[in-house]
Every structure is written in C-alpha cells, then in structure tokens.
Protein backbone atom coordinates (compact mmCIF):
# COMPACT_ATOMS: atom_id res chain seq x y z
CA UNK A 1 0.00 0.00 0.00
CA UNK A 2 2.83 2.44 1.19
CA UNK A 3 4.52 1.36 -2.23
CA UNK A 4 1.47 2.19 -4.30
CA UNK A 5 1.14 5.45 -2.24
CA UNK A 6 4.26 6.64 -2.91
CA UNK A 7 3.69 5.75 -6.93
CA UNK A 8 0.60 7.88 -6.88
CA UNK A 9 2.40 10.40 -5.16
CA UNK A 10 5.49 10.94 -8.04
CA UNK A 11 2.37 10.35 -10.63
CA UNK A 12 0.76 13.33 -9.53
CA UNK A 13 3.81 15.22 -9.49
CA UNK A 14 4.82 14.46 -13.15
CA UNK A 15 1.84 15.65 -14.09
CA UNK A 16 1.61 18.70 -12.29
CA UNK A 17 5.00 19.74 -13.42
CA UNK A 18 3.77 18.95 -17.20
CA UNK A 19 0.45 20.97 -16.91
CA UNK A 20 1.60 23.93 -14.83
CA UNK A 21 5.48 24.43 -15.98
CA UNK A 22 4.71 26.24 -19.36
CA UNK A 23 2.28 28.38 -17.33
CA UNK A 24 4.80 29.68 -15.40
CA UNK A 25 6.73 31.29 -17.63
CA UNK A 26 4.77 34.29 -18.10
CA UNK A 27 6.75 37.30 -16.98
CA UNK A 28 9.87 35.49 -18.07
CA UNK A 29 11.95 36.69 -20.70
CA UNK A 30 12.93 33.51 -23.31
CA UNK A 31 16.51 32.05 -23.10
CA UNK A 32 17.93 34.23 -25.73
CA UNK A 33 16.51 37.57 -24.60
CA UNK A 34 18.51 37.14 -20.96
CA UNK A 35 21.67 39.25 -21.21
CA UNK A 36 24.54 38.43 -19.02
CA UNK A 37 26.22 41.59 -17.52
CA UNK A 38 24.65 44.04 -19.43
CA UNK A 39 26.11 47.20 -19.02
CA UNK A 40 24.02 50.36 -18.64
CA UNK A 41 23.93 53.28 -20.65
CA UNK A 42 25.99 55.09 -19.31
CA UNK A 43 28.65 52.66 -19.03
CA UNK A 44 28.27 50.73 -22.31
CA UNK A 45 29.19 54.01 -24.12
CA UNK A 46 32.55 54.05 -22.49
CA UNK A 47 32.90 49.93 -23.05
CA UNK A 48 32.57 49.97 -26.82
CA UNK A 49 34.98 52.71 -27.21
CA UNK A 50 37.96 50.87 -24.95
CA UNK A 51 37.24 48.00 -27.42
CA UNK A 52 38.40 50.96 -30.14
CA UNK A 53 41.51 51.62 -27.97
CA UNK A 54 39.64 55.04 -26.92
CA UNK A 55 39.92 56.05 -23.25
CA UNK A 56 38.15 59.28 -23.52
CA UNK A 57 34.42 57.80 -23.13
CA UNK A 58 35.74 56.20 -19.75
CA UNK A 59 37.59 59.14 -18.29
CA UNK A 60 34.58 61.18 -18.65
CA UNK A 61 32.48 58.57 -17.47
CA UNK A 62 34.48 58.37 -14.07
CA UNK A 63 35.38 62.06 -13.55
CA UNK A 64 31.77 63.00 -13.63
CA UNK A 65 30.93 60.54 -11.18
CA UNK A 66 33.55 61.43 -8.85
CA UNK A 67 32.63 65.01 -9.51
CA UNK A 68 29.09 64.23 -8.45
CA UNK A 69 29.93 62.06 -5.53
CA UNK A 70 27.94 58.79 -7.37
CA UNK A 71 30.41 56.71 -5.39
CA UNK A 72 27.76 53.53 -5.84
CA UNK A 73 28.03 54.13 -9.73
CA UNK A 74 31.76 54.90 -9.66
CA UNK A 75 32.21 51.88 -8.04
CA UNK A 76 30.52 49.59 -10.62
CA UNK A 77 32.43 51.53 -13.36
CA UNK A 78 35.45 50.99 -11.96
CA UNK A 79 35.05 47.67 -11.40
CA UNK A 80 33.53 46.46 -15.22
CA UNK A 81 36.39 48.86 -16.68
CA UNK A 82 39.04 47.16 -14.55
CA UNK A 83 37.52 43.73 -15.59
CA UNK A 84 37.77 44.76 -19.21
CA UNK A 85 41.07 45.79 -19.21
CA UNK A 86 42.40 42.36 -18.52
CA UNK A 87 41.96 41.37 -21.82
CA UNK A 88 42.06 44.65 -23.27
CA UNK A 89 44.83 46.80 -21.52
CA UNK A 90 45.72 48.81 -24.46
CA UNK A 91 43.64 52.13 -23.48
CA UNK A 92 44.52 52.16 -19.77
CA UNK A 93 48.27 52.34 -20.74
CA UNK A 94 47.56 55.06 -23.50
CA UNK A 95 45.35 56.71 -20.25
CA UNK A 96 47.71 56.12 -17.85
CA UNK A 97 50.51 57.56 -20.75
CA UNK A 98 48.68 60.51 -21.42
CA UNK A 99 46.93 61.45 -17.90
CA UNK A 100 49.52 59.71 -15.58
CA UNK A 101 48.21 61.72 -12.27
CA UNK A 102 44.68 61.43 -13.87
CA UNK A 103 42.84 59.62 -10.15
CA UNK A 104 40.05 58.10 -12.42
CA UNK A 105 43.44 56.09 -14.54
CA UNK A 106 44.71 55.41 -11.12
CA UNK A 107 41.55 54.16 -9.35
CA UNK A 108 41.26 51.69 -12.47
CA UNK A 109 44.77 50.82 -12.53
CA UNK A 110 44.49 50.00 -9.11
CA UNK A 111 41.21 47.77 -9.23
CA UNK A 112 42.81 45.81 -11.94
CA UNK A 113 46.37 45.22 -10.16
CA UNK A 114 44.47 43.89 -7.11
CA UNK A 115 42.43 41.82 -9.35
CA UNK A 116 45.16 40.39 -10.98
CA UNK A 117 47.06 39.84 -7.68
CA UNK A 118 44.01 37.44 -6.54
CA UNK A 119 44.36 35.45 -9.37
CA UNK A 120 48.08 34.82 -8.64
CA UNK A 121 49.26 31.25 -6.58
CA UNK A 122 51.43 33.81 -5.27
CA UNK A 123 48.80 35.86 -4.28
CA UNK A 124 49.73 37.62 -1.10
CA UNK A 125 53.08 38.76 -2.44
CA UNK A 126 51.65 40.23 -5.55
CA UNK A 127 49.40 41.77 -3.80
CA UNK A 128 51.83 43.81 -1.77
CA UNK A 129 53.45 44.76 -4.34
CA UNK A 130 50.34 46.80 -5.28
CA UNK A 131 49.80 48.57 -2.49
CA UNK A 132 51.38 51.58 -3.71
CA UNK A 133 49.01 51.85 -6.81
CA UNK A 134 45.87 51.94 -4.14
CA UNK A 135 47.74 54.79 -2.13
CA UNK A 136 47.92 56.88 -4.86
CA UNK A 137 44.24 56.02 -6.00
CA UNK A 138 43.42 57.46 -2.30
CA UNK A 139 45.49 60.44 -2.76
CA UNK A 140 44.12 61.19 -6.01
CA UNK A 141 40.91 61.63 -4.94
CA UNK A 142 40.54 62.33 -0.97
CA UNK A 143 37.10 62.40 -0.93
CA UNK A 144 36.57 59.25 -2.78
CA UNK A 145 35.40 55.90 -0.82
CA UNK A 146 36.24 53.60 -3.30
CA UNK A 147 40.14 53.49 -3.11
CA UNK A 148 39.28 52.36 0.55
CA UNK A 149 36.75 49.67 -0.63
CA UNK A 150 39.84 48.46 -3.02
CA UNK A 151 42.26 48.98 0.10
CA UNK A 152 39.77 46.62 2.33
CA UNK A 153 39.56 43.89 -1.28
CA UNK A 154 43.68 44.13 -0.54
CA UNK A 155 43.47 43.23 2.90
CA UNK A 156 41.62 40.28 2.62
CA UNK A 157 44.03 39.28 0.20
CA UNK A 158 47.00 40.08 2.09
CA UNK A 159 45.86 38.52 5.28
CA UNK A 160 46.07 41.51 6.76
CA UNK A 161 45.23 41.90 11.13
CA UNK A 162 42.50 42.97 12.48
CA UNK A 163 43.75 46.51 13.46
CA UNK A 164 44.41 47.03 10.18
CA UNK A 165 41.28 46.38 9.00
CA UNK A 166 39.84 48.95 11.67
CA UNK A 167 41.75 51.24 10.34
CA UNK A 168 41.04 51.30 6.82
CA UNK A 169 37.56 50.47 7.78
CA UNK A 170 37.67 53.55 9.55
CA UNK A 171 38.95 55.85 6.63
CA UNK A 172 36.10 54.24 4.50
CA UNK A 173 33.41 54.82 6.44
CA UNK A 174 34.44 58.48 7.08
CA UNK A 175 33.78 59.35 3.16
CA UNK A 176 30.32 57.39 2.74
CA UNK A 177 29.07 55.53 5.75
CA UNK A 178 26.32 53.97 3.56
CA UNK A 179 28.60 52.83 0.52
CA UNK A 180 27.45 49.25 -0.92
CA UNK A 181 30.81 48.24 -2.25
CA UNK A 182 32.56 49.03 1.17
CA UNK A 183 30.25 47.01 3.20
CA UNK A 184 30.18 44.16 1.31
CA UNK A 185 34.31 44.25 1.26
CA UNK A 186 34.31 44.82 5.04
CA UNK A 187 31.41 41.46 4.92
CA UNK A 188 33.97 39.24 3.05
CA UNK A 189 37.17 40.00 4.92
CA UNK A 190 35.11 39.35 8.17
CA UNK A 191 33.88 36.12 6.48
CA UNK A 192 37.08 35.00 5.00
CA UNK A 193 38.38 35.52 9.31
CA UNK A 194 35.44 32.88 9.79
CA UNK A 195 38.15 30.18 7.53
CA UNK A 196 41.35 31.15 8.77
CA UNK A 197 43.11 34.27 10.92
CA UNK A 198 46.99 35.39 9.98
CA UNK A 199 48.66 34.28 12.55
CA UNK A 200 46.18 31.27 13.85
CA UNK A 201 46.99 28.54 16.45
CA UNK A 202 44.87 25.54 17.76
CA UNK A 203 44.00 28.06 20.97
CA UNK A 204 43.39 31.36 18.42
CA UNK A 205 39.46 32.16 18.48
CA UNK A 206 38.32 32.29 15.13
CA UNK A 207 35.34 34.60 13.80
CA UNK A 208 31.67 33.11 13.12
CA UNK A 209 29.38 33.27 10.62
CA UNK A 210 26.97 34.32 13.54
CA UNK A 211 29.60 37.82 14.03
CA UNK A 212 29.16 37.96 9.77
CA UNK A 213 25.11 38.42 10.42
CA UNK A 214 25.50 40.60 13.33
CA UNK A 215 28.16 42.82 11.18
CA UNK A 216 25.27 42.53 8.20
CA UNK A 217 22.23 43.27 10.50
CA UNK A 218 23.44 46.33 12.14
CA UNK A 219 24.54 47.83 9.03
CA UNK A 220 20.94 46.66 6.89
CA UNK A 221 19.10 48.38 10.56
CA UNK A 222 21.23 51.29 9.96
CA UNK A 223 21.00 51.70 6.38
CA UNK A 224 19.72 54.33 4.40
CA UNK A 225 15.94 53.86 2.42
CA UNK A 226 16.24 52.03 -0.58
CA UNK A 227 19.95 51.05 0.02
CA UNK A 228 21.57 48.12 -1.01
CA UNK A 229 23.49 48.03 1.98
CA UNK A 230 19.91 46.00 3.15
CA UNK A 231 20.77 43.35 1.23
CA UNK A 232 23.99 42.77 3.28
CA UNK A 233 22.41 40.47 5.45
CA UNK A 234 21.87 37.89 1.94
CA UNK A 235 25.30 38.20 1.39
CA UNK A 236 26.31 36.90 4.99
CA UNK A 237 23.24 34.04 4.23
CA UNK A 238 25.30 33.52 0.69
CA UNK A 239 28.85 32.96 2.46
CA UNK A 240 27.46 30.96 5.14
CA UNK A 241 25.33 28.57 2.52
CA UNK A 242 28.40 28.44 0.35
CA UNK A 243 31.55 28.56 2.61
CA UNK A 244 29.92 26.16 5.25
CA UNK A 245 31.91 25.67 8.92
CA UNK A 246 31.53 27.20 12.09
CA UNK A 247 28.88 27.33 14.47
CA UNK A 248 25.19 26.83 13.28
CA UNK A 249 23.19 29.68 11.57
CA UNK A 250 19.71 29.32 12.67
CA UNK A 251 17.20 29.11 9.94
CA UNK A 252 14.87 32.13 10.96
CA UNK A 253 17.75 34.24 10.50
CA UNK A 254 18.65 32.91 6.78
CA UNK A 255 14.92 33.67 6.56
CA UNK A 256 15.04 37.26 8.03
CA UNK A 257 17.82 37.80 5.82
CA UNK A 258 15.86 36.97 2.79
CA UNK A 259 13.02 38.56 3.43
CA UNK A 260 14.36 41.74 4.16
CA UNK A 261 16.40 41.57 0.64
CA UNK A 262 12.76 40.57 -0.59
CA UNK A 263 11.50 43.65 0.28
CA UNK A 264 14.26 45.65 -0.72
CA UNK A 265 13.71 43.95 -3.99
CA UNK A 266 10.12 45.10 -4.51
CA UNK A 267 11.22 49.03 -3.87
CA UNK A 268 12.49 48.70 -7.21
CA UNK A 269 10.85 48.03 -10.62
CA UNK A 270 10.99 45.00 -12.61
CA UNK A 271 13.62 44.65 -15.33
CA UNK A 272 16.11 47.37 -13.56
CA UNK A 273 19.47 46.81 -14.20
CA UNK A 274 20.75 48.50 -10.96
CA UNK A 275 19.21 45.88 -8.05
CA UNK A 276 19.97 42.50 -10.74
CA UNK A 277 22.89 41.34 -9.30
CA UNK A 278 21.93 41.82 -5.48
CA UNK A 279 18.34 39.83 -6.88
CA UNK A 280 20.56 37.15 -8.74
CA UNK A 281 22.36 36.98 -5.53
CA UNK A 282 18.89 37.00 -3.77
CA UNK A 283 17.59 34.37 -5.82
CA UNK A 284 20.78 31.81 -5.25
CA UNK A 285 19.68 32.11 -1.40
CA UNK A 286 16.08 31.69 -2.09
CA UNK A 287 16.81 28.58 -4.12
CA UNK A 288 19.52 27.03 -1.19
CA UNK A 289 16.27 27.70 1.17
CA UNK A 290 13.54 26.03 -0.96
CA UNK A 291 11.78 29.16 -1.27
CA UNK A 292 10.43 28.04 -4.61
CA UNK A 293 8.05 30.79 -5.09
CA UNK A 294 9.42 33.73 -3.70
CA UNK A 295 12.53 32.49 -5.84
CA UNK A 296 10.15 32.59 -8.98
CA UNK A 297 9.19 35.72 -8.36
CA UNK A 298 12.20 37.47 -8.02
CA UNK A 299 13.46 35.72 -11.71
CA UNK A 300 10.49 37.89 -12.86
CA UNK A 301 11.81 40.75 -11.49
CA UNK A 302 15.21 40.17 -12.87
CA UNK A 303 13.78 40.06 -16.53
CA UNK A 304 16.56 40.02 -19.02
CA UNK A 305 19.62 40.87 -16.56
CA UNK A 306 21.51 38.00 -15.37
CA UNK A 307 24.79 38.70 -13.58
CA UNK A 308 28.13 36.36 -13.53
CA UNK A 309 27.98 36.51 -9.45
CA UNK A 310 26.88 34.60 -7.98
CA UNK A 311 26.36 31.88 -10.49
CA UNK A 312 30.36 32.24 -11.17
CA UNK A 313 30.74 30.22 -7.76
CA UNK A 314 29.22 27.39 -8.58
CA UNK A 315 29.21 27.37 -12.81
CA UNK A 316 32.21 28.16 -15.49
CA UNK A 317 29.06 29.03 -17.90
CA UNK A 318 27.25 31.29 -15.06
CA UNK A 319 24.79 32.11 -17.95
CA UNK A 320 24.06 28.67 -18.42
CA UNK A 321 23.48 27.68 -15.24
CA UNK A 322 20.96 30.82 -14.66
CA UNK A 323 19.00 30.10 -17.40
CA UNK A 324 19.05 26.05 -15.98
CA UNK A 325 18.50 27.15 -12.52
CA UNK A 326 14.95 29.38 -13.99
CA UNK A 327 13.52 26.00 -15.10
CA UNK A 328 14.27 24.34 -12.57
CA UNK A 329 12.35 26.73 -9.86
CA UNK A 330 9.72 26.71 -12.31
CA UNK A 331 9.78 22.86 -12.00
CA UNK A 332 9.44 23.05 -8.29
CA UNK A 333 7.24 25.56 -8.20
CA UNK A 334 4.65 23.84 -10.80
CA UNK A 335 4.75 20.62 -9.50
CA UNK A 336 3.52 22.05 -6.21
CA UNK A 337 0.56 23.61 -7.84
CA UNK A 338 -3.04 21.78 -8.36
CA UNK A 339 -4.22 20.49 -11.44
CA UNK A 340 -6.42 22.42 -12.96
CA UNK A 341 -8.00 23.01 -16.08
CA UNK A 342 -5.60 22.93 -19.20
CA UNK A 343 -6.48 26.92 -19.94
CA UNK A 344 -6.45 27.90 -16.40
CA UNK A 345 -3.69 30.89 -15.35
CA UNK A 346 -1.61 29.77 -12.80
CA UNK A 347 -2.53 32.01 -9.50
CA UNK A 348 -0.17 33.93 -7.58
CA UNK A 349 -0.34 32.92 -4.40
CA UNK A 350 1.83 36.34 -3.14
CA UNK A 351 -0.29 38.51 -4.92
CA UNK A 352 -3.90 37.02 -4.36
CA UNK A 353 -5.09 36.96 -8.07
CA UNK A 354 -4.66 34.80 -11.10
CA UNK A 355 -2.06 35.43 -13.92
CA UNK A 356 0.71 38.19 -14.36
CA UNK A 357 1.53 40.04 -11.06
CA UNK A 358 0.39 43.62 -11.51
CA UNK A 359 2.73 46.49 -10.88
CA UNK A 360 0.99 47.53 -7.92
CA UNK A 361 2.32 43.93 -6.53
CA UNK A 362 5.64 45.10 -6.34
C-alpha cells in the first residue's frame, strides 16, 4: 500500500510539473533575450569605445561621477572597466601615458592590479606589491570611498590583522558611511576571518558566521531607504550557505535575511538593471532555502539581466546555469501547484489573483 502510495504520489507530481510548468513562464523573458552583464547606458558608451583603444568615453564617465559624488556608480564603473582591461589593456596604458596623475586612470589601474594579484598562486606577495598603486588612488581623490573599498579587497588578500582592517575600515566609512561596495568588502574580509586568521593557532578564536550576520544586520538596521546596503544580510546568508563551517546559523535568520532583501527587492521596478545582481544573488539564497516561489518571483523581477555573481561560484558558464537554474524553480514551483484546467492561469499565491503580477504587486 505504502509502495502504491508513494507511486501515486510521483504520478501526480509528473503531471503537475507537465500541466503547470509552461504556465509559469509568463513574466519570463525567453533564453535568448537574458543578457549576461549588461552594461548600462551610461557605461556601455565608455565599453565599446575601450574595445576601439579610446579612453576618452571612460575618463569622462568616471570624472563625472567622482565630480558628483555617485560613489555607488563609480564603483561599478570601476570595477567592469578594470575587468575589461584584462583582456584589453591597451587604453589604460595610453590613459595612464597621457593622464599619468589622472585619479580616475589610477583608481582603475588600481582595481585591476588587485584583481590580478588574486588570481596569482602567489597571491599575497603580488598583492603587496600593489599597495602603492591603491595609495595613490586614495590620494588622487581624498574624498573618494572607493580606493578604501579596493584597500579593504587588498586586505583580505593580504591577510592583513585585524587593526588594520579597523583602520582602513575607519577611513572608508568616514567618506560614505552607507557605501554598498565598502560594506560588502568589510562582509567578506570578516567572512574570510570565519576560515582562517593570519597568525592562527589551535588556541586562536576564530570569527563566526553568527559575528558575519551581526556585522550585516546592524549595518541593513542602519542603512539608508532604498539602500543596497539592506541586502547585506543575503550576502552573509550567501557565504554561510556556500563557505559552510563554524557554528550553526539558525534558519529564521537565513529567513530574516531573505526577506528583508525581498523587500528591498520590490522598492524597485521589474527589469532594472541597478538591483539584478543583489536579486541574482537574492535568488541563489532563495533557491539554497527552498523558497520556490518567492525564488520565482524574483526571476520575474530580474527580466533580461543575469549577472556572472553569484552563479560564477558554482558554474564556469554562469549564464548557463541561470538560465538552468529558472527552469528548474519553475519545476518546483509547478509541481507544487493543483491540477487544474488545461487553460487555467496559474494564481499567484503572493499577490492574491490569477495570472501576471500587476505592478501595484511590487
């Protein structure tokens, strides 16, 4: 009986994925509409023209936001133009030739060396070797956080103490005490102390994943509206869910976490390009959770803008493995849903009416 039972049961489950899958992909862009670090358009302006060997578009791009004081969008620039000069250095030399004190060439020309340093077996070495480059990325612009977000990327790398970090913590947070791309630098070097401390022995206390969240929580509590820095506690649940170790992370808080990135999430519309990687990141922690739904729900708000992180971790074709990981939430999700008649819209059970979520939902 238990045998037939359990028959019935995957029957019934088959079928429900069959009738209600297709259903589900309304709001979905198809497969080859998804783009995969799309660049905005502000930035992709500035990209197609250092594939010409041009560094004009860029400097402009960066000078005005460091003008402005868009340190959240001078970060991202920085960090896409650094990881397009690895392939294609030619136009940061003829920058760095032509504007050799220019602190937008030396902010680049630092994110890259520090990249390149984590890539190296040698890693820590390299790395030091670098340091200068960041100092005179700092000096270059005073006012500028993200020299210090690179500077905190470097001491991760370096293995640097934990006085250190204070202190460059310190000089970060006195230029922009709500910047994204600083809090989620100080996040990892507190998470990478959850692994392994310089200067460790069998009787050295190591960090927890449980300090991570309380690092994450205060800052999210303290954050301003609409910040991303409320999604920092989804990037502790990430390195937790991923890095594994240490003492137990209760599930209401991987839960609080997500929710509050959830509602973050919703602040912004659909299809944006500026919240998809913190939702891709979202979604990855939804998925680990068996949040089926709420996981569903934030692919349609990504629309057409996957992101390499955090699929990168886990996939060398992060694309790939988005696109796979869509139908497979759409697999869970449908074969949880009754069956009903073949035209029926599938409801939405977060929303409390049938068919496409309206925007008022979000």
């Amino acid at each position: 009986m238990a045998s037939t039972m359990a028959l019935l049961r995957a029957i019934l489950r088959t079928a429900r994925m069959a009738r209600n899958s297709p259903r589900l992909a309304v709001g979905l862009p198809a497969d080859d509409e998804v783009l995969l670090d799309a660049p905005d358009e502000h930035l992709a302006p500035a990209l197609v023209a250092a594939g010409r060997g041009e560094y004009e578009p860029a400097a402009e791009l960066l000078a005005g936001s460091r003008e402005a004081a868009e340190w959240e969008n001078r970060d991202r620039y920085t960090t896409r133009l650094a990881a397009f000069a690895r392939s294609r250095p030619e136009w940061l030399e003829e920058w760095r030739r032509d504007r050799p004190h220019d602190p937008d060439a030396l902010l680049v020309r630092a994110e890259l060396a520090v990249r390149r340093g984590w890539e190296s077996p040698a890693r820590a070495e390299l790395l030091r070797q670098v340091a200068p480059l960041i100092t005179a990325a700092a000096e270059g612009a005073p006012r500028d956080p993200v020299p210090w977000r690179i500077a905190l990327d470097h001491a991760r790398g370096t293995n640097a103490g934990h006085a250190e970090f204070e202190r460059l913590w310190g000089e970060a947070v006195r230029r922009s005490s709500h910047h994204y791309g600083c809090h989620v630098a100080a996040l990892q070097y507190l998470s990478a102390a959850c692994c392994a401390q310089r200067g460790d022995t069998p009787h050295t206390p190591r960090r927890s994943h449980r300090e991570c969240f309380d690092f994450a929580e205060t800052a999210a509590q303290d954050a301003l509206p609409g910040s991303l820095v409320q999604m920092l506690p989804v990037r502790a649940a990430f390195a937790y869910l991923t890095e594994g170790g240490g003492a137990a992370v209760g599930r209401e808080r991987l839960d609080a976490a997500a929710d509050r990135a959830i509602a973050l999430s919703n602040e912004y519309a659909a299809a944006d390009p500026w919240p998809a990687e913190v939702r891709n990141l979202l979604t990855y922690v939804l998925v680990r959770l068996q949040r089926w739904e709420d996981a569903l729900q934030q692919l349609r708000m990504i629309g057409p803008y996957a992101t390499s992180f955090p699929w990168d971790r886990i996939s060398d074709d992060p694309l790939g493995q988005f696109l796979e990981l869509r139908d497979g939430v759409r697999l869970e999700v449908a074969s949880g849903l009754p069956l009903g008649p073949p035209g029926e819209r599938p409801r939405d059970p977060r929303s409390g009416h049938d068919g496409r979520s309206r925007s008022g939902d979000h």
